[in-house]
N, C-alpha and C. Protein backbone atom coordinates (compact mmCIF):
# COMPACT_ATOMS: atom_id res chain seq x y z
N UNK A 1 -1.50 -5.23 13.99
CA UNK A 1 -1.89 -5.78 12.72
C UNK A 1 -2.60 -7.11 12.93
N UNK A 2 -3.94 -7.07 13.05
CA UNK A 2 -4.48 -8.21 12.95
C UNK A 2 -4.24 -9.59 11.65
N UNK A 3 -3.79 -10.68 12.28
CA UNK A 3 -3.78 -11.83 11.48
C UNK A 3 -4.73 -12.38 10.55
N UNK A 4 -6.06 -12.57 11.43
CA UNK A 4 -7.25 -12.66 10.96
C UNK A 4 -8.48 -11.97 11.54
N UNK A 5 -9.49 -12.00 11.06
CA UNK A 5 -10.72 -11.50 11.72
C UNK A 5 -11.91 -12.43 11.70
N UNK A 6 -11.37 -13.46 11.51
CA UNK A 6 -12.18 -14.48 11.84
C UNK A 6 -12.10 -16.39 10.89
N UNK A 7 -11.98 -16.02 9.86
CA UNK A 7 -12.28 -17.11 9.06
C UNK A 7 -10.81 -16.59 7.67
N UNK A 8 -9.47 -16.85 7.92
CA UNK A 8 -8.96 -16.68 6.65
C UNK A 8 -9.28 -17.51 5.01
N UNK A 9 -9.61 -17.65 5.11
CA UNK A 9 -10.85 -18.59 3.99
C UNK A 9 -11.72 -17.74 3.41
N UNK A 10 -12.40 -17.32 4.28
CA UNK A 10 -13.93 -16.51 3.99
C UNK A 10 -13.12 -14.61 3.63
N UNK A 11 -12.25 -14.33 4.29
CA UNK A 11 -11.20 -13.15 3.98
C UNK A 11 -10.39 -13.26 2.61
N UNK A 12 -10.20 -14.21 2.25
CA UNK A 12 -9.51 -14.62 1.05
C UNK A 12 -10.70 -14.45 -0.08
N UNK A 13 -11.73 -14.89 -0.03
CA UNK A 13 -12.82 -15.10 -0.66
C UNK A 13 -13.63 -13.60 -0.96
N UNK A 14 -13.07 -12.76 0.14
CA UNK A 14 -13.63 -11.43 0.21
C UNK A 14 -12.87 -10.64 -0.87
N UNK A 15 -11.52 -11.02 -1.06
CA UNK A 15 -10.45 -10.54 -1.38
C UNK A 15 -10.47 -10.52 -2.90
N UNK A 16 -11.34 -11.98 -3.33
CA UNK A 16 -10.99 -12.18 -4.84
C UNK A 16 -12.51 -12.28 -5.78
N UNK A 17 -13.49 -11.36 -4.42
CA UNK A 17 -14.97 -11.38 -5.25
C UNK A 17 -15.40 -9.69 -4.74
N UNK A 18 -14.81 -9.31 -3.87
CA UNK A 18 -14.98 -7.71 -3.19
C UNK A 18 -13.89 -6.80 -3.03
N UNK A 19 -14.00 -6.47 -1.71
CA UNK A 19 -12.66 -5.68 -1.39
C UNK A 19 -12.49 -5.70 0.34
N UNK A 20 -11.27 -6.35 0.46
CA UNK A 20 -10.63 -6.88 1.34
C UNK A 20 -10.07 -5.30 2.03
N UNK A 21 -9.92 -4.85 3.24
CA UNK A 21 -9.38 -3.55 3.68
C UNK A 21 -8.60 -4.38 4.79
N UNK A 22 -7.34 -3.85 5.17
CA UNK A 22 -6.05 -4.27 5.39
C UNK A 22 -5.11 -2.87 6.41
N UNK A 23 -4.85 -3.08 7.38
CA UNK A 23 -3.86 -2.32 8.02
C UNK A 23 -2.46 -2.85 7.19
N UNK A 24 -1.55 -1.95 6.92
CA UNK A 24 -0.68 -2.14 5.95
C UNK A 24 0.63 -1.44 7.12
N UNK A 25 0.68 -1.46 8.09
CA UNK A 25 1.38 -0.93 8.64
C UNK A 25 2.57 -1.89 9.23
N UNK A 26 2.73 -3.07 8.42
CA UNK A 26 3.72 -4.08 8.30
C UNK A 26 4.79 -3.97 7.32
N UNK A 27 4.58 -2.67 6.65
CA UNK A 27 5.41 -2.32 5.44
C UNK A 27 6.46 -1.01 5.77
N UNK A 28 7.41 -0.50 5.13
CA UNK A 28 7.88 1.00 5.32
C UNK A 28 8.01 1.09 4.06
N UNK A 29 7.93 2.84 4.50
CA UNK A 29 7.61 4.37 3.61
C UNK A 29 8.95 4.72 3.75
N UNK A 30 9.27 5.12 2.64
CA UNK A 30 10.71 6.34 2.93
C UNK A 30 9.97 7.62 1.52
N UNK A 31 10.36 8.56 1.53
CA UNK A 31 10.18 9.95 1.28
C UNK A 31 12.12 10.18 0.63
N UNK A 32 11.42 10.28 -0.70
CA UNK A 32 12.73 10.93 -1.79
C UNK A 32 12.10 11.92 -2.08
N UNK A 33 13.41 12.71 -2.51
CA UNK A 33 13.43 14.01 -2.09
C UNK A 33 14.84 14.21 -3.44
N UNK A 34 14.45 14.82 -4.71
CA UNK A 34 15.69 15.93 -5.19
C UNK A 34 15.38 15.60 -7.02
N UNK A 35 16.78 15.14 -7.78
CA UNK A 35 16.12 15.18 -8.81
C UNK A 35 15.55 14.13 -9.81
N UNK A 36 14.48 14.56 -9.98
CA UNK A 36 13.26 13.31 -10.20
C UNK A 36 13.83 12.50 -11.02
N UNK A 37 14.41 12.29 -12.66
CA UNK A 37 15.02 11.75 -12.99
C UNK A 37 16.54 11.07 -13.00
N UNK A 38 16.71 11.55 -11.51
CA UNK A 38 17.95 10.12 -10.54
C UNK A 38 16.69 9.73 -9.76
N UNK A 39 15.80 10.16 -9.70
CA UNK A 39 14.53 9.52 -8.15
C UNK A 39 14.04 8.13 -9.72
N UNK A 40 13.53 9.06 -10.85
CA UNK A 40 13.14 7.75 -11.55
C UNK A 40 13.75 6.74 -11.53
N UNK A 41 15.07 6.64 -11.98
CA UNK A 41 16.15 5.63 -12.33
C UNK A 41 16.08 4.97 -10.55
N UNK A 42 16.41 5.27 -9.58
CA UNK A 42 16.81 5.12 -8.92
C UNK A 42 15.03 3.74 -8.61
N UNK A 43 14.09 4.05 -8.53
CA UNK A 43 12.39 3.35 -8.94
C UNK A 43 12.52 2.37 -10.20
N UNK A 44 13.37 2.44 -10.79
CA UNK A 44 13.41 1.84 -11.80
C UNK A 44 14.74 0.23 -11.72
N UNK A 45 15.75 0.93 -10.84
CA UNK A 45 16.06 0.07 -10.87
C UNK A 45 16.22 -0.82 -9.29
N UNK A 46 15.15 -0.18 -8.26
CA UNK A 46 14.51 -1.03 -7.44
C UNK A 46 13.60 -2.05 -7.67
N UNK A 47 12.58 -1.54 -9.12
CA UNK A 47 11.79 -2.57 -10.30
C UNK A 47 10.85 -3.37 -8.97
N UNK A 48 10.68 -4.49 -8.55
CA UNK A 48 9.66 -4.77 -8.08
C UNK A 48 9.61 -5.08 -6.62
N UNK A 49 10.81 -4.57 -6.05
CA UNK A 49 10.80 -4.63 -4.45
C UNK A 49 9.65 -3.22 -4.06
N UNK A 50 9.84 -2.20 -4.47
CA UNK A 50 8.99 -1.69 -4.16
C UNK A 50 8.25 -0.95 -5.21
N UNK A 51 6.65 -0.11 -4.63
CA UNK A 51 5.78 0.53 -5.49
C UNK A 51 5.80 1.92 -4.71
N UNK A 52 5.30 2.89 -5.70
CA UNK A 52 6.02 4.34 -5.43
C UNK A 52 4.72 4.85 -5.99
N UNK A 53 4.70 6.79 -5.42
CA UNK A 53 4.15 7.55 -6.26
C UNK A 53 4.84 8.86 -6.04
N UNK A 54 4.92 9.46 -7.07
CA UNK A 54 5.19 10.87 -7.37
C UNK A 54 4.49 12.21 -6.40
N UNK A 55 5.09 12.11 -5.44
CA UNK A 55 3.51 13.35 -4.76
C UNK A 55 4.21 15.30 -4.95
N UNK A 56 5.09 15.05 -5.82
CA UNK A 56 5.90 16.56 -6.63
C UNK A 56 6.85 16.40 -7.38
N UNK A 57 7.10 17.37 -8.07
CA UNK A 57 7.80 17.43 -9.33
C UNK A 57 9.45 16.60 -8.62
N UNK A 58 9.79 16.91 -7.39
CA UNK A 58 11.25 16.45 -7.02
C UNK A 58 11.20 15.41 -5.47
N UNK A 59 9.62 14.79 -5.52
CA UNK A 59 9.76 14.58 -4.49
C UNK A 59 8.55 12.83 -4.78
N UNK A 60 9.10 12.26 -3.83
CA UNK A 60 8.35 10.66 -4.13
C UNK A 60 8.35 9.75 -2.60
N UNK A 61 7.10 9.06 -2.46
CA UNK A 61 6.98 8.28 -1.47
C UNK A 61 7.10 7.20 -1.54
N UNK A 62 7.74 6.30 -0.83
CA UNK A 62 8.13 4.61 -1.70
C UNK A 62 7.89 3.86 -0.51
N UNK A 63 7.51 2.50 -0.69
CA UNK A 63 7.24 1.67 -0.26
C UNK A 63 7.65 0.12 -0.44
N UNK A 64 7.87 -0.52 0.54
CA UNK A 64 8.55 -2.07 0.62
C UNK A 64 7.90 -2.36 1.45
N UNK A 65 7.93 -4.34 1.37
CA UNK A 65 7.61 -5.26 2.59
C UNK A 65 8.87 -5.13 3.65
N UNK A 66 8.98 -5.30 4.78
CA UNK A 66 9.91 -4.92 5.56
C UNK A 66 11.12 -5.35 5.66
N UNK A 67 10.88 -7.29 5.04
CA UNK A 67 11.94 -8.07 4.44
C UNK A 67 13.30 -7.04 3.50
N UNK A 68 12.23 -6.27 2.53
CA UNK A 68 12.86 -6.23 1.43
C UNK A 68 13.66 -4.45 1.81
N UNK A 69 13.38 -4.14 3.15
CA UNK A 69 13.81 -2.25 3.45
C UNK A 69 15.80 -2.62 3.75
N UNK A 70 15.96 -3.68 3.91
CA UNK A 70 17.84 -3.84 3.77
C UNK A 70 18.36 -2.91 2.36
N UNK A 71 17.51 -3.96 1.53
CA UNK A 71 18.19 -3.96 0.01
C UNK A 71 17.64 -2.53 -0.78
N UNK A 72 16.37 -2.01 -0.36
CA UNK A 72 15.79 -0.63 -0.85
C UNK A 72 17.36 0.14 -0.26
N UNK A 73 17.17 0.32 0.99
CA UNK A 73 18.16 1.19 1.38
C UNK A 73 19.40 1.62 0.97
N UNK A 74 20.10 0.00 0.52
CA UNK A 74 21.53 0.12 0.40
C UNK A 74 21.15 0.20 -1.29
N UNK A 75 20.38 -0.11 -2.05
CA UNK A 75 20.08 1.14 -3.67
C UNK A 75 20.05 2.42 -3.75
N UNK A 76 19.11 2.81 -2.38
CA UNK A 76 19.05 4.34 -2.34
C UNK A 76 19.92 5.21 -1.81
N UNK A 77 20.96 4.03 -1.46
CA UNK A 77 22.12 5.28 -0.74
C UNK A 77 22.94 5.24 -1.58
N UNK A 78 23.03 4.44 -3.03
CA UNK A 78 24.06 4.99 -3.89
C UNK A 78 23.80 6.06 -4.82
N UNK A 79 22.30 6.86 -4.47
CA UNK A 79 22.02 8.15 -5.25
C UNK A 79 22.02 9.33 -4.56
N UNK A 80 23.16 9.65 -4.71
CA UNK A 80 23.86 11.47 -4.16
C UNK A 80 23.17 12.38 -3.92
N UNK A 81 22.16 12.21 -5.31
CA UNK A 81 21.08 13.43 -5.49
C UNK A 81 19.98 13.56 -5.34
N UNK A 82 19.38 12.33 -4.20
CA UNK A 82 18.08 12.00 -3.73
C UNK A 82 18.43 12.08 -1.97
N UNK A 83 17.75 12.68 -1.69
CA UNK A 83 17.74 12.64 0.00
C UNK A 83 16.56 11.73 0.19
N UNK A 84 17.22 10.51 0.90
CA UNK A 84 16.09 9.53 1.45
C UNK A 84 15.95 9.57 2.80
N UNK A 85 14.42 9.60 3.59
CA UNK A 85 13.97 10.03 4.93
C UNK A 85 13.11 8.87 4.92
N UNK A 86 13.28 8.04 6.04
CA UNK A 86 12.13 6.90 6.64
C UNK A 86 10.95 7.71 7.12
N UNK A 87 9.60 7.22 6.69
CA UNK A 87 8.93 8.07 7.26
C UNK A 87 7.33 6.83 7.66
N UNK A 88 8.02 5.23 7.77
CA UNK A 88 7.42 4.84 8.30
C UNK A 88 6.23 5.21 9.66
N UNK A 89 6.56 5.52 10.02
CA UNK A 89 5.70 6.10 11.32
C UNK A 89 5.25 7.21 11.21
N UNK A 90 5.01 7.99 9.98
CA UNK A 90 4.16 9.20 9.87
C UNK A 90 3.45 9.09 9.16
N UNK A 91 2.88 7.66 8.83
CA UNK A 91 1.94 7.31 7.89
C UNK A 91 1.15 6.15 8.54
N UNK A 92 -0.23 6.65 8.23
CA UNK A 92 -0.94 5.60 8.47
C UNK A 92 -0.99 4.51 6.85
N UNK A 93 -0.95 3.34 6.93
CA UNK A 93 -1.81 2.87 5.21
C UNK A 93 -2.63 2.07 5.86
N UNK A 94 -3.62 2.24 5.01
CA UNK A 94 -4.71 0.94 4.90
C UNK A 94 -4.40 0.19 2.95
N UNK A 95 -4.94 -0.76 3.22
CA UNK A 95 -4.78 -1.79 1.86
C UNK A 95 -6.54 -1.93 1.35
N UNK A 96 -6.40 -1.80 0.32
CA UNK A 96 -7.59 -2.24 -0.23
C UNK A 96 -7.36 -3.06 -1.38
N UNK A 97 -7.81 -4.51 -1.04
CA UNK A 97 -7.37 -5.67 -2.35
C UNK A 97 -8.47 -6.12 -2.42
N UNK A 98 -8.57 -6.68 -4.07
CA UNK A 98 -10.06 -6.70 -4.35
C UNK A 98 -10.64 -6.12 -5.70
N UNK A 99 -11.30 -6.85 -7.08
CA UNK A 99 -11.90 -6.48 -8.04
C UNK A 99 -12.66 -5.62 -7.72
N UNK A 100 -13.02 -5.03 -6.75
CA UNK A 100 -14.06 -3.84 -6.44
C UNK A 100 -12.84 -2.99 -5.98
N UNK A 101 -12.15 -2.94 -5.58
CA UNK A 101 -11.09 -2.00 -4.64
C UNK A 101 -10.77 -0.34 -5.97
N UNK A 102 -10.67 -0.97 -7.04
CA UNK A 102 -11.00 0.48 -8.00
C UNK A 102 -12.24 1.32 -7.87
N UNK A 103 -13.05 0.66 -7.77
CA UNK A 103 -14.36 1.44 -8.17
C UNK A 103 -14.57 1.79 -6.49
N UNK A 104 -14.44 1.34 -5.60
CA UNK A 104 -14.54 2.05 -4.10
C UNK A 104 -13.89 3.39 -4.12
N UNK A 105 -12.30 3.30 -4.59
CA UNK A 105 -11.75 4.42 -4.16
C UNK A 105 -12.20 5.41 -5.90
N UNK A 106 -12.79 5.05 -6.48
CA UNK A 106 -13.52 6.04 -7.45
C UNK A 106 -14.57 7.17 -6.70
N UNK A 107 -15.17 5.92 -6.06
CA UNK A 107 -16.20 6.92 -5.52
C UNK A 107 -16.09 7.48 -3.90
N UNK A 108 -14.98 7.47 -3.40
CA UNK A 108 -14.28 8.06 -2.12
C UNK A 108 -13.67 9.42 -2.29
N UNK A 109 -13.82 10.31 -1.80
CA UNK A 109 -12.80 11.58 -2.00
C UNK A 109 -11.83 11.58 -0.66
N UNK A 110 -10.64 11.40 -1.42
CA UNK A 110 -9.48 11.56 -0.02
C UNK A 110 -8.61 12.67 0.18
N UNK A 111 -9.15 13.51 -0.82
CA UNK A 111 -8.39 14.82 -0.44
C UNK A 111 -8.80 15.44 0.78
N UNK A 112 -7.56 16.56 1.34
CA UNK A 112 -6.42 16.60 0.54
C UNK A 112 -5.61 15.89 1.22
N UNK A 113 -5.63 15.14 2.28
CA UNK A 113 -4.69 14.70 3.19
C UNK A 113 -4.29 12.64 2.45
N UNK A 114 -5.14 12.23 1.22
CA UNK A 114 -4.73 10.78 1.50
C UNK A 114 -4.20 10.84 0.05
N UNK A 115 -2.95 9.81 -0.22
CA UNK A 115 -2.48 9.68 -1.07
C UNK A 115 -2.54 8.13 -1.45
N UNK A 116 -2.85 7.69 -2.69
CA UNK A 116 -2.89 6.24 -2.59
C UNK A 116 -2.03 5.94 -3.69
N UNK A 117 -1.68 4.47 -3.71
CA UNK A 117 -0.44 4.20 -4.38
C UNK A 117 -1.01 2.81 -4.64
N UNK A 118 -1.13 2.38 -6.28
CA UNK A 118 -1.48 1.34 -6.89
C UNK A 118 -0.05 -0.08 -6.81
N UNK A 119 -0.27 -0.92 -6.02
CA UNK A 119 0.23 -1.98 -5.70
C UNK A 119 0.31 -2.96 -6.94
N UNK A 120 -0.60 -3.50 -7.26
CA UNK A 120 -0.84 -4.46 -8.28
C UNK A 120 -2.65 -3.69 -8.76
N UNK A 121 -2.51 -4.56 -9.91
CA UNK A 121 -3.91 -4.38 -10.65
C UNK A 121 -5.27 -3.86 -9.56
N UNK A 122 -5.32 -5.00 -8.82
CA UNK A 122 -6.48 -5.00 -7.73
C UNK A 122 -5.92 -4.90 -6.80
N UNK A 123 -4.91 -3.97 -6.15
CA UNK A 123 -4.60 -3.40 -4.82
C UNK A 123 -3.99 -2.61 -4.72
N UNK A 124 -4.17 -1.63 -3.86
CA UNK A 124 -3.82 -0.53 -3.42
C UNK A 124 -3.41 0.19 -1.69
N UNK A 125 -2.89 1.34 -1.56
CA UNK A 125 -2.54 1.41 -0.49
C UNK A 125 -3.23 2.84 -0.29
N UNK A 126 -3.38 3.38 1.06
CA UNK A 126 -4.04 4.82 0.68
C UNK A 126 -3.34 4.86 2.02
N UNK A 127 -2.04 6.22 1.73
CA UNK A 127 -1.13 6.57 2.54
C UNK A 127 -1.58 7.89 3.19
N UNK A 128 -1.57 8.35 4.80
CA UNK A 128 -2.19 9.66 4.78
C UNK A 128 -1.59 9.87 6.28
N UNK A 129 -1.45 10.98 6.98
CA UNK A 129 -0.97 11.17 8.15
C UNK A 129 -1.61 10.46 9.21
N UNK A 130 -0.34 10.03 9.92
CA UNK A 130 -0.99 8.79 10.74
C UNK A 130 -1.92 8.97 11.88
N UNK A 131 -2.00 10.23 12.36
CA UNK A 131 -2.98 10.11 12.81
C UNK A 131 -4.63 10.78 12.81
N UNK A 132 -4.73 10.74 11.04
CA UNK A 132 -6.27 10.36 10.68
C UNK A 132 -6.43 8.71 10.01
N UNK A 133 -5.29 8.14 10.62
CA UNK A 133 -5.66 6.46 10.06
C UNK A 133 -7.38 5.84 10.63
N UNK A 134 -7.10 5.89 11.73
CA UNK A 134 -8.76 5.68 12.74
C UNK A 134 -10.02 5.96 12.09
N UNK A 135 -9.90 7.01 11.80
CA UNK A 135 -10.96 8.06 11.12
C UNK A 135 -10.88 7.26 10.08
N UNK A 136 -9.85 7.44 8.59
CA UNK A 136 -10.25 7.20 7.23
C UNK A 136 -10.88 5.16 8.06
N UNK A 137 -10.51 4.63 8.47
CA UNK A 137 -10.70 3.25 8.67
C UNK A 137 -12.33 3.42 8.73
N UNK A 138 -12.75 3.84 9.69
CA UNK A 138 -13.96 4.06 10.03
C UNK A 138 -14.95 4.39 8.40
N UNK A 139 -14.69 5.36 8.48
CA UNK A 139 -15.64 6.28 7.01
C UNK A 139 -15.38 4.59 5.71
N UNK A 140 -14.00 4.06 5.61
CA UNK A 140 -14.31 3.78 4.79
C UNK A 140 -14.93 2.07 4.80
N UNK A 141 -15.10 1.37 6.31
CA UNK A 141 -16.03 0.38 6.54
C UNK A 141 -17.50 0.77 5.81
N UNK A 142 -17.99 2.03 6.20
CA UNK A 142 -19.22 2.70 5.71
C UNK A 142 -19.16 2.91 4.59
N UNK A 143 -17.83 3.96 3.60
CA UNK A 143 -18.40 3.60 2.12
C UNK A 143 -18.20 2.36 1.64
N UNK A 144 -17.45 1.74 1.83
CA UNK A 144 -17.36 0.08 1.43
C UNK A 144 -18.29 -1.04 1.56
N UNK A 145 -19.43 -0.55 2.25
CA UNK A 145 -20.78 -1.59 2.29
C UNK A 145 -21.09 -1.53 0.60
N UNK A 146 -21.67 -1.16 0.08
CA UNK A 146 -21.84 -1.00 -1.49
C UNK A 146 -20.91 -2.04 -2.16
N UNK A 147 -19.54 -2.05 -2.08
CA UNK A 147 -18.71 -2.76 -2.85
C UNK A 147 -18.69 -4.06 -1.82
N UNK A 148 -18.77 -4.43 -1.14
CA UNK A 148 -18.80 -5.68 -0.50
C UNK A 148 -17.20 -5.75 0.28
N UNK A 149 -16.98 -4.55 1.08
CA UNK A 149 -15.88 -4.49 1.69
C UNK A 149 -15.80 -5.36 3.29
N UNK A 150 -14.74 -5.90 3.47
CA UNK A 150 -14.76 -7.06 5.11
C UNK A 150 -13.41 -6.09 5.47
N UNK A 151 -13.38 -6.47 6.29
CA UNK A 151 -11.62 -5.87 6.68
C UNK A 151 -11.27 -7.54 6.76
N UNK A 152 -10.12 -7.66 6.34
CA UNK A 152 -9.24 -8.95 6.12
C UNK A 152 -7.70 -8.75 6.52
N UNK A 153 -7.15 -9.80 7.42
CA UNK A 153 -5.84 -9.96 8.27
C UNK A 153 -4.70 -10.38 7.39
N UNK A 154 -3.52 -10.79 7.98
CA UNK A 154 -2.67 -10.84 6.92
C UNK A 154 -2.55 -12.38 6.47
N UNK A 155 -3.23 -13.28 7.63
CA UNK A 155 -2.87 -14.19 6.90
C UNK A 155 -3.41 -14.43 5.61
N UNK A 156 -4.70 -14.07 5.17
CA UNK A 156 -5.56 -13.95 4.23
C UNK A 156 -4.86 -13.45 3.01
N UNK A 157 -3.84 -12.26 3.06
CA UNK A 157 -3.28 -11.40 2.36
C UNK A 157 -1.67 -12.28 2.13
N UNK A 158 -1.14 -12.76 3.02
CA UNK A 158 -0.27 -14.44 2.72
C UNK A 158 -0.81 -14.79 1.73
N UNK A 159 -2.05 -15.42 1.92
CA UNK A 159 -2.12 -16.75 1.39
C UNK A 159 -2.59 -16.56 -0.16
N UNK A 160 -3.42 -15.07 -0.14
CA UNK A 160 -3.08 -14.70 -2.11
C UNK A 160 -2.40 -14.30 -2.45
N UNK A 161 -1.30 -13.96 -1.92
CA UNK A 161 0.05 -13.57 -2.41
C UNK A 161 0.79 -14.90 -3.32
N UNK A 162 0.55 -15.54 -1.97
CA UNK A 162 1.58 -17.07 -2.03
C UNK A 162 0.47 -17.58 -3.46
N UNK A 163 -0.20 -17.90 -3.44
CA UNK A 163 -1.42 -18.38 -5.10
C UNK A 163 -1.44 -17.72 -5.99
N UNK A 164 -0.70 -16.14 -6.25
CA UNK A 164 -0.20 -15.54 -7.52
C UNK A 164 1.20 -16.26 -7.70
N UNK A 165 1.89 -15.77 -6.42
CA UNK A 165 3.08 -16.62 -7.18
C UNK A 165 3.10 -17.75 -7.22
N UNK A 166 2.50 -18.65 -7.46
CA UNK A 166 2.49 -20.15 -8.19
C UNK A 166 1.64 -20.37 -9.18
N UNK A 167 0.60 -18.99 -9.67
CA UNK A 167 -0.20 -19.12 -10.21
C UNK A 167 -1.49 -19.50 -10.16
N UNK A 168 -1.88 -20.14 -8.88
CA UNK A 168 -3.35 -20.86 -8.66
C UNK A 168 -4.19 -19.32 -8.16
N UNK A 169 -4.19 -18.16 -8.78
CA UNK A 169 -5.05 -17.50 -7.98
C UNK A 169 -5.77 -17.40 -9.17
């Protein structure tokens, strides 16, 4: 996971006028599994440690910062009727943050293999077997010229984190 790629300043700047692309592989995935409304409740009352998507009627992929995979865990093991599987390492993500980061993956087709999962307003994650991560990275440096895509490190991805939560972003 690269830190920076050159200038966290100029990555930050990419971040909050384009679209910033991000190895996200500092985070874990776990895979629920049974019935969707204990899987809802169970998303619901994890509330903002982690962001999720539905990928079947009884089945959901979830996601945390790595800090926060203690406290996911010991929520998800008080639901009987959800089988939870780590499946960190069978996923590649890339991040795409950035007022352009919608309209990129508008005009991207990631079927059938990529699944993406809306983070906040302007970011996203696009989850897919880990090893076509290389590949989607590649293709999407190339469609991302149009939207004004950089690849950007984490400190960059720190440091607008840290300026929402105080508000200066």
């Amino acid at each position: 996971m690269p830190v920076s790629f050159g200038s966290t300043a100029a990555e930050e700047a990419v971040c909050q006028k384009g679209v910033g692309m991000a190895d996200r592989s500092d985070r874990d995935t776990f895979e629920l599994r049974g019935d969707p409304v204990a899987i809802e409740t169970a998303l619901t009352e994890l509330g903002p440690l982690v962001w999720a998507s539905f990928i079947g009627a009884d089945r959901a992929l979830v996601r945390c910062a790595a800090e926060s995979t203690p406290e996911v865990s010991d929520v998800l093991a008080h639901y009987g009727d959800v089988a939870v599987k780590a499946r960190t390492t069978a996923y590649a993500v890339i991040g795409l943050v950035g007022p352009r980061a919608s309209e990129l993956l508008n005009e991207v087709d990631l079927t059938p293999s990529g699944l993406i999962i809306r983070e906040t307003r302007d970011s996203f994650e696009i989850l897919l077997p880990a090893d076509h991560g290389p590949s989607l990275w590649d293709f999407l440096v190339e469609a991302g010229e149009p939207f004004d895509l950089a690849c950007v490190g984490h400190d960059a991805l720190d440091r607008l984190a840290a300026s929402r939560r105080t508000g200066r972003a």
